[in-house]
C-alpha atoms as a PDB file:
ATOM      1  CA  UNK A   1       7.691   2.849  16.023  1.00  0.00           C
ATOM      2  CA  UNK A   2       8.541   0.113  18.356  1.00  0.00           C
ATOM      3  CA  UNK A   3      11.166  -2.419  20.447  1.00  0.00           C
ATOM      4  CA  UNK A   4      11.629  -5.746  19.263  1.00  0.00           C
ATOM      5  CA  UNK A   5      14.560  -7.963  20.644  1.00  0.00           C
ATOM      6  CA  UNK A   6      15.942 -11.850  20.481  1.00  0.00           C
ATOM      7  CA  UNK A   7      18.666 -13.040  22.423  1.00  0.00           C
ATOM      8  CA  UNK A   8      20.636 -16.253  22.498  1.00  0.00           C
ATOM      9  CA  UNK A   9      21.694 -17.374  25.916  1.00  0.00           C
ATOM     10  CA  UNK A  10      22.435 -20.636  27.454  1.00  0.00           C
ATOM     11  CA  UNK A  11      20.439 -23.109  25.594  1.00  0.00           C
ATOM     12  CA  UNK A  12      17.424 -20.696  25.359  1.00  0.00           C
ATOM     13  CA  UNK A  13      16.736 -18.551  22.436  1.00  0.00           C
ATOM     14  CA  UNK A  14      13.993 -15.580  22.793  1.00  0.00           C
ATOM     15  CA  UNK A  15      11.866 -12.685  21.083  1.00  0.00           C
ATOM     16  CA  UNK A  16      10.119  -9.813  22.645  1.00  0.00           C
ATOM     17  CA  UNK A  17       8.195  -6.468  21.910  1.00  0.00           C
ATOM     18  CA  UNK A  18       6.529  -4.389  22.539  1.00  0.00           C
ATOM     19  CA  UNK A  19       2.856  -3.891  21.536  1.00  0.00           C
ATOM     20  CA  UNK A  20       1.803  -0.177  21.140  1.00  0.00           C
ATOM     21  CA  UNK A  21       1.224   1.354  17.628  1.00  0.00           C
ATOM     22  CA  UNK A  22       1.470   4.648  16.985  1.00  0.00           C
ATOM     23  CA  UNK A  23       0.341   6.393  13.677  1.00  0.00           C
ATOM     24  CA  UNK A  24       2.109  10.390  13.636  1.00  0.00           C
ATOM     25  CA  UNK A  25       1.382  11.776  16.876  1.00  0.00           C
ATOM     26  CA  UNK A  26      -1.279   9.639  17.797  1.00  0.00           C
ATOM     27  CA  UNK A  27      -1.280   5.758  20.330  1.00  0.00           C
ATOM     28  CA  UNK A  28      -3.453   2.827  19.482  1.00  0.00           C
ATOM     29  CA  UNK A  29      -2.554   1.393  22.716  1.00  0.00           C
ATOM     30  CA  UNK A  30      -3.009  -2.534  23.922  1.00  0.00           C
ATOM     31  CA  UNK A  31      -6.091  -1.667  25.487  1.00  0.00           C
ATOM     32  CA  UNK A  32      -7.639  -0.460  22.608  1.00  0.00           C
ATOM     33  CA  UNK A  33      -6.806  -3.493  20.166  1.00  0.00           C
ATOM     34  CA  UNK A  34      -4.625  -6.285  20.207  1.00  0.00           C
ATOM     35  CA  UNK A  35      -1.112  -5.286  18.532  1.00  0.00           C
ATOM     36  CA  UNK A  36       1.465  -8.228  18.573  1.00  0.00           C
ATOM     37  CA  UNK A  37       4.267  -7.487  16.608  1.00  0.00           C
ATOM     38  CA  UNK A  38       5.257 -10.897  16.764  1.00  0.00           C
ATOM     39  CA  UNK A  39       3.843 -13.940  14.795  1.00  0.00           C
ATOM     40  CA  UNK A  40       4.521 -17.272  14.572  1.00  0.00           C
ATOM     41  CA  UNK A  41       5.758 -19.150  11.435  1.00  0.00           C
ATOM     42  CA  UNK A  42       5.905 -23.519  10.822  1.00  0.00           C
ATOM     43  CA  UNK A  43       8.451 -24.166   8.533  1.00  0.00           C
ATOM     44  CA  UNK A  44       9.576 -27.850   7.786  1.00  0.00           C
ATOM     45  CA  UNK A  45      12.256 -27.665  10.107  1.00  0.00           C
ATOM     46  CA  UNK A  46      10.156 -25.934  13.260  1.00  0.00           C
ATOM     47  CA  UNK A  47       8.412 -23.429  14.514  1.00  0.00           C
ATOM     48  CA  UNK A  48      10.037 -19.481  14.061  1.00  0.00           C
ATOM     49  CA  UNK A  49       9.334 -16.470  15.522  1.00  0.00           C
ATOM     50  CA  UNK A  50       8.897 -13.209  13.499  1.00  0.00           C
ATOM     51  CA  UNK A  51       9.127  -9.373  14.836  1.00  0.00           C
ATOM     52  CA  UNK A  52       8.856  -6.903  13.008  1.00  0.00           C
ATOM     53  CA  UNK A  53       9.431  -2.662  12.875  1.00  0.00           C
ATOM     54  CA  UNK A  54       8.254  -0.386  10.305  1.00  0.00           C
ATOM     55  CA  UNK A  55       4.483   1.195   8.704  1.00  0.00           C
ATOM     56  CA  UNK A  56       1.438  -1.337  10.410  1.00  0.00           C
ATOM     57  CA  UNK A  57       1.063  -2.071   6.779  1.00  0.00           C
ATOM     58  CA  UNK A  58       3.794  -4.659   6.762  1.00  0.00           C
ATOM     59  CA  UNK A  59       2.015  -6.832   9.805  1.00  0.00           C
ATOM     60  CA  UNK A  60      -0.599  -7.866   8.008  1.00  0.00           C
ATOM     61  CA  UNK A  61       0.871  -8.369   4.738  1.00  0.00           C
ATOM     62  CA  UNK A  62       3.685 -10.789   5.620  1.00  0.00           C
ATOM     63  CA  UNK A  63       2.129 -12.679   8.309  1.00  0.00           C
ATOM     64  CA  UNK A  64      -0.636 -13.264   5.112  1.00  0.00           C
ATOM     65  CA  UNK A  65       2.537 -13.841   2.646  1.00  0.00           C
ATOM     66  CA  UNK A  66       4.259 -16.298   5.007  1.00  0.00           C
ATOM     67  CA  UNK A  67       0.878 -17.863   5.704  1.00  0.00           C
ATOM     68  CA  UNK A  68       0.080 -18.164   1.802  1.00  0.00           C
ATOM     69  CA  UNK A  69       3.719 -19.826   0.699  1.00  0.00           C
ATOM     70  CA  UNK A  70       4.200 -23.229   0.765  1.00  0.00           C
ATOM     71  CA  UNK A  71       6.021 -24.530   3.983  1.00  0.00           C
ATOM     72  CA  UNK A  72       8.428 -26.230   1.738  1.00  0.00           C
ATOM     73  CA  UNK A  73       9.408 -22.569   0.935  1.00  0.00           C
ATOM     74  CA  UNK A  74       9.874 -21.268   4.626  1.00  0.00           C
ATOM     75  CA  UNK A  75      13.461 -22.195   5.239  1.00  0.00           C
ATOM     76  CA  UNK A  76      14.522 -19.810   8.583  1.00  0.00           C
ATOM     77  CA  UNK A  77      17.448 -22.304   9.741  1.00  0.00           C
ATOM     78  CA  UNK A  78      20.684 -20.370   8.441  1.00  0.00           C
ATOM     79  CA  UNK A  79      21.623 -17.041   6.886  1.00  0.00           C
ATOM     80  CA  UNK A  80      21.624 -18.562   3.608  1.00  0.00           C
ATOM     81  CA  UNK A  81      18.315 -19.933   4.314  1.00  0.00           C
ATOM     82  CA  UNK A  82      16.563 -16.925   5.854  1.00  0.00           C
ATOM     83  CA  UNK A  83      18.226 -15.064   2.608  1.00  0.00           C
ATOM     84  CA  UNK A  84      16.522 -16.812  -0.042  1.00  0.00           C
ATOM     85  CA  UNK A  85      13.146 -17.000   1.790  1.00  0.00           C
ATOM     86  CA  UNK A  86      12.760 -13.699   1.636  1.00  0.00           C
ATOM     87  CA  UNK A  87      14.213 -13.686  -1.674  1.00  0.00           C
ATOM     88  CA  UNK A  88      11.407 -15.487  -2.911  1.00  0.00           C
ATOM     89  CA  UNK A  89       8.833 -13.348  -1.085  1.00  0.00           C
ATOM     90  CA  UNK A  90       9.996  -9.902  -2.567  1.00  0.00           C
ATOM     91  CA  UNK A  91       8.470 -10.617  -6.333  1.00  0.00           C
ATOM     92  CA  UNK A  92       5.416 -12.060  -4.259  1.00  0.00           C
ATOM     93  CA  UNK A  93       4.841  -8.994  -2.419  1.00  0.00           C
ATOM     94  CA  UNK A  94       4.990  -6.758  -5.216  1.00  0.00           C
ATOM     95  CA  UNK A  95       3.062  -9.004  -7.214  1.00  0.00           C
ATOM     96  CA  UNK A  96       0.134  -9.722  -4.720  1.00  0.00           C
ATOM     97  CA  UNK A  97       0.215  -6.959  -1.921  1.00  0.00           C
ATOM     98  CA  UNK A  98       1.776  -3.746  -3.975  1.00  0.00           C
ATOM     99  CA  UNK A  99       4.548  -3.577  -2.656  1.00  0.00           C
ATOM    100  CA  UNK A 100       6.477   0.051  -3.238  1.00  0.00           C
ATOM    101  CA  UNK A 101      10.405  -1.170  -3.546  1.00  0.00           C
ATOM    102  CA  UNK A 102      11.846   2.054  -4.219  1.00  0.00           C
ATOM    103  CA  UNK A 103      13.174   4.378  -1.190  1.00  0.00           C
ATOM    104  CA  UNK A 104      16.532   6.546  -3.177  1.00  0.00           C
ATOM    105  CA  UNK A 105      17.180   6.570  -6.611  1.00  0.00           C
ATOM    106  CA  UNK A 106      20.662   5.613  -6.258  1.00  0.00           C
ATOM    107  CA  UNK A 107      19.459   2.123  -4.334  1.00  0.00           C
ATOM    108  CA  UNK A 108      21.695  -0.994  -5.373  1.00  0.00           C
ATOM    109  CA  UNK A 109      18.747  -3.154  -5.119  1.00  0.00           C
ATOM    110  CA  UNK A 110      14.795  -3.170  -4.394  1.00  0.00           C
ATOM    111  CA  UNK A 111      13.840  -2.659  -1.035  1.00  0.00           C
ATOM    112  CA  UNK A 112      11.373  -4.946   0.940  1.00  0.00           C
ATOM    113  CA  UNK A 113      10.635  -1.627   3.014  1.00  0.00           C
ATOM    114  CA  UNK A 114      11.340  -3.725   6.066  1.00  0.00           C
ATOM    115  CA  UNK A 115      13.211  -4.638   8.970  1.00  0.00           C
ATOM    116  CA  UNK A 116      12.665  -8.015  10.756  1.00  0.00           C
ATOM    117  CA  UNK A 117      14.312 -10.241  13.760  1.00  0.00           C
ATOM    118  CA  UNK A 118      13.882 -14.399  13.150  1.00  0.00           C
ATOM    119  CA  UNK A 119      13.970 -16.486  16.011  1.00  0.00           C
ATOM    120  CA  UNK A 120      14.323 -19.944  16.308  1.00  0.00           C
ATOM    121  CA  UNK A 121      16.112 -23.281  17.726  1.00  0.00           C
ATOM    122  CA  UNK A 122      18.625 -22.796  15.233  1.00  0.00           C
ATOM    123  CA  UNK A 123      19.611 -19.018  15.854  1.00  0.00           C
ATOM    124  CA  UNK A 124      18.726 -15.200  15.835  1.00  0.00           C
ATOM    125  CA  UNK A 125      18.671 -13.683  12.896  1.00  0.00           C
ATOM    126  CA  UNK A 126      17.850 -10.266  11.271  1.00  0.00           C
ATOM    127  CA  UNK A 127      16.946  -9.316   7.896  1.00  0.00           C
ATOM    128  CA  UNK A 128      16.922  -5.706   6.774  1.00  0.00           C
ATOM    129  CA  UNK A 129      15.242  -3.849   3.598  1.00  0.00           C
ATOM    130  CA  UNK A 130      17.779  -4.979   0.933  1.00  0.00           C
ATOM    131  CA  UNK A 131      17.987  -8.547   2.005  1.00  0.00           C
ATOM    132  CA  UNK A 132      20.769  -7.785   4.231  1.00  0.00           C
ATOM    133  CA  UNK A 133      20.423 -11.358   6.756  1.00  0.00           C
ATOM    134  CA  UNK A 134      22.994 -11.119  10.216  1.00  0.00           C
ATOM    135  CA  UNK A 135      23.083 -13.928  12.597  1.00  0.00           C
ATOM    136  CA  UNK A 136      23.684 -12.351  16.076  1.00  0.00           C
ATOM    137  CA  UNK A 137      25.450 -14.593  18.796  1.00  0.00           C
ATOM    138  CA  UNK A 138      23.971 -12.942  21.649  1.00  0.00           C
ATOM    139  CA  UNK A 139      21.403 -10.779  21.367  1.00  0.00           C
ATOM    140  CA  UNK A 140      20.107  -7.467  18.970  1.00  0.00           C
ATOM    141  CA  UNK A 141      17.485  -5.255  18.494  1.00  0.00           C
ATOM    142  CA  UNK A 142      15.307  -3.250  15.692  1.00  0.00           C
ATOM    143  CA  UNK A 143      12.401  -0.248  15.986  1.00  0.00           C
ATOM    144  CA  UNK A 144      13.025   3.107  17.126  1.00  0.00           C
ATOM    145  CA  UNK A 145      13.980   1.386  20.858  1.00  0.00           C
ATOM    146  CA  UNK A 146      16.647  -0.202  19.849  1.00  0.00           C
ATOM    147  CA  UNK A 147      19.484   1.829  21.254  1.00  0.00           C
ATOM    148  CA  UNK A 148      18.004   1.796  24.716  1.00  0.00           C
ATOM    149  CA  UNK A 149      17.479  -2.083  24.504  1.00  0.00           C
ATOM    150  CA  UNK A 150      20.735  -2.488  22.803  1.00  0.00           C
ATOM    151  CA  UNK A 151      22.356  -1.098  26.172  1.00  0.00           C
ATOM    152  CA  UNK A 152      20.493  -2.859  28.752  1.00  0.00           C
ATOM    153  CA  UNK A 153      21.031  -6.078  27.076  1.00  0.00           C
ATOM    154  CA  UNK A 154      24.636  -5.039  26.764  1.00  0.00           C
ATOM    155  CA  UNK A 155      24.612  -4.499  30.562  1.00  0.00           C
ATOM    156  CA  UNK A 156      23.003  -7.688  31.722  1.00  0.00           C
ATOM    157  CA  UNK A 157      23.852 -10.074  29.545  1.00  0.00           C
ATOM    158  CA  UNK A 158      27.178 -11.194  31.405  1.00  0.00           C
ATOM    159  CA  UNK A 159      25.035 -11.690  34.718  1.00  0.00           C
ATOM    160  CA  UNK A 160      21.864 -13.083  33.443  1.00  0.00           C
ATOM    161  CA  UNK A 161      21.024 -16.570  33.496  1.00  0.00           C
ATOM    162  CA  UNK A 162      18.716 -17.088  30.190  1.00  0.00           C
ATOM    163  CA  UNK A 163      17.369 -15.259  27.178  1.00  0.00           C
ATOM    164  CA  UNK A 164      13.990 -14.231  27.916  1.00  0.00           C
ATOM    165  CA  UNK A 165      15.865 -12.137  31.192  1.00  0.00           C
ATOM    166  CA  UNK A 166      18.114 -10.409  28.455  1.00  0.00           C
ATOM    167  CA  UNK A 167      15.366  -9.798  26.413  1.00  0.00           C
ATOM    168  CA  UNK A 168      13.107  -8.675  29.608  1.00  0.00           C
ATOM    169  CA  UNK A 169      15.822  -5.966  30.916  1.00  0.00           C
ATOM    170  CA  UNK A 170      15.961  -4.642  26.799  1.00  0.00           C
ATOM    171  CA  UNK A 171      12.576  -4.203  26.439  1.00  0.00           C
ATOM    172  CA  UNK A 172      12.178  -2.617  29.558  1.00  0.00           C
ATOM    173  CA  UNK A 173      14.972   0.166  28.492  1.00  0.00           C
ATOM    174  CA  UNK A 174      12.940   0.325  25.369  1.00  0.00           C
ATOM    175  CA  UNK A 175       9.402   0.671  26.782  1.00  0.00           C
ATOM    176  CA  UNK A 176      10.872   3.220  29.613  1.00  0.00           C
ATOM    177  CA  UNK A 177      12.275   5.747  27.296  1.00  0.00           C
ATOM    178  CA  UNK A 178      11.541   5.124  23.511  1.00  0.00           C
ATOM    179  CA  UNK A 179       7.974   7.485  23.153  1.00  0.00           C
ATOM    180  CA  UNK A 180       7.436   5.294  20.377  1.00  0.00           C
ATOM    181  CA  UNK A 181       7.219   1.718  22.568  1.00  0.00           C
ATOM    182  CA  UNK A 182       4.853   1.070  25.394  1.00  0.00           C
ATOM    183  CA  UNK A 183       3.760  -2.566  27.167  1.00  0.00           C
ATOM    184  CA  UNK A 184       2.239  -4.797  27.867  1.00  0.00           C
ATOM    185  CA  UNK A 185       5.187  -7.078  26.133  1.00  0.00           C
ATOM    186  CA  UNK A 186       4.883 -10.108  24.043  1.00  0.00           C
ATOM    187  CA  UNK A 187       8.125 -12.995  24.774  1.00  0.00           C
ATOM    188  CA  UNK A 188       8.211 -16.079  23.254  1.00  0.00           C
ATOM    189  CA  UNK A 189      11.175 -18.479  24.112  1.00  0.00           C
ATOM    190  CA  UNK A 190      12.616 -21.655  22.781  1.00  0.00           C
ATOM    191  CA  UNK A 191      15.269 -24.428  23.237  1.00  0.00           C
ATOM    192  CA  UNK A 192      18.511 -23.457  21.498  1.00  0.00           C
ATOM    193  CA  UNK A 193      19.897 -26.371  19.081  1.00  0.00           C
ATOM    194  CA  UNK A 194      23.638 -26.332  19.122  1.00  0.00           C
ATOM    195  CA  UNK A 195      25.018 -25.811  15.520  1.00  0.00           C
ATOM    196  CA  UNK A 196      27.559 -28.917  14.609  1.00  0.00           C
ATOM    197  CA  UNK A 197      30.645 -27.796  13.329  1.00  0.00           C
END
């Protein structure tokens, strides 16, 4: 499946993963064709980062959603804000790209079939099939890597001095013994905003 990160550290918020896709047993690695699982997103109030983990058929589709929406629309600055964005987008996607919402048949809600990490000035964020939205303080992780990233992060975040060397060590765990995640990486870092109280 895959590693994707974002850690908050120090004035410096960052994104990583990892690039191979896999479809059953079989690797469409780097080499082969370009696979970032990261894309980049300008709202109104600045640029986000998006990662994604699930089928290949959800890259395309919401970097095309995202891309079609007004930018008035793309609000990724809060919880709240990051909740009704995607909010919006669910009828859109099952309107204009099929999307399937149902997984059980005792589901509370439709599912967006997705799991996603948002990163921006503002925060680090992660959004999950039902519209579940967390804002991590330090760092997380999503794909099938995520356990191996979530403990290397764990491990270096005390000692290390910014994001994208939390994120580094993480997807390195991730890469080194998820089958499912290989490199070369993709990171993308920005400047932190402090939130006012």
């Amino acid at each position: 499946m895959t590693t994707v990160v974002v850690v908050r550290k120090n004035g410096q918020v960052a994104i990583a993963a990892d690039t191979l896709v896999t479809f059953g047993d079989t690797r469409l690695s780097h080499r082969l064709e370009e696979n970032s699982k990261i894309f980049r997103v300008d709202a109104e109030s600045g640029p986000s980062y998006i990662g994604m983990a699930g089928t290949v058929a959800h890259f395309p589709v919401l970097r095309k959603a995202l891309a079609t929406l007004p930018q008035e629309t793309l609000q990724f600055g809060s919880k709240s804000e990051v909740f009704d964005t995607f909010t919006k987008l669910h009828p859109y996607l099952k309107d204009n790209f099929f999307l399937q919402t149902k997984e059980e048949d005792h589901d509370p809600y439709e599912s967006s079939q997705f799991s996603v990490l948002i990163a921006n000035a503002s925060g680090i964020y992660g959004l999950y099939s039902y519209r579940e939205v967390f804002e991590f303080k330090e760092y997380w992780s999503i794909g099938s890597g995520r356990s191996f990233a979530l403990g290397a992060m764990h491990a270096v975040h005390g000692k290390a001095k910014s994001a994208r060397e939390v994120a580094v060590a993480g997807l390195a765990a991730g890469c080194e013994f998820d089958r499912n995640s290989a490199g070369p990486w993709d990171v993308f870092t920005l400047k932190s905003k402090e939130k006012q109280s």
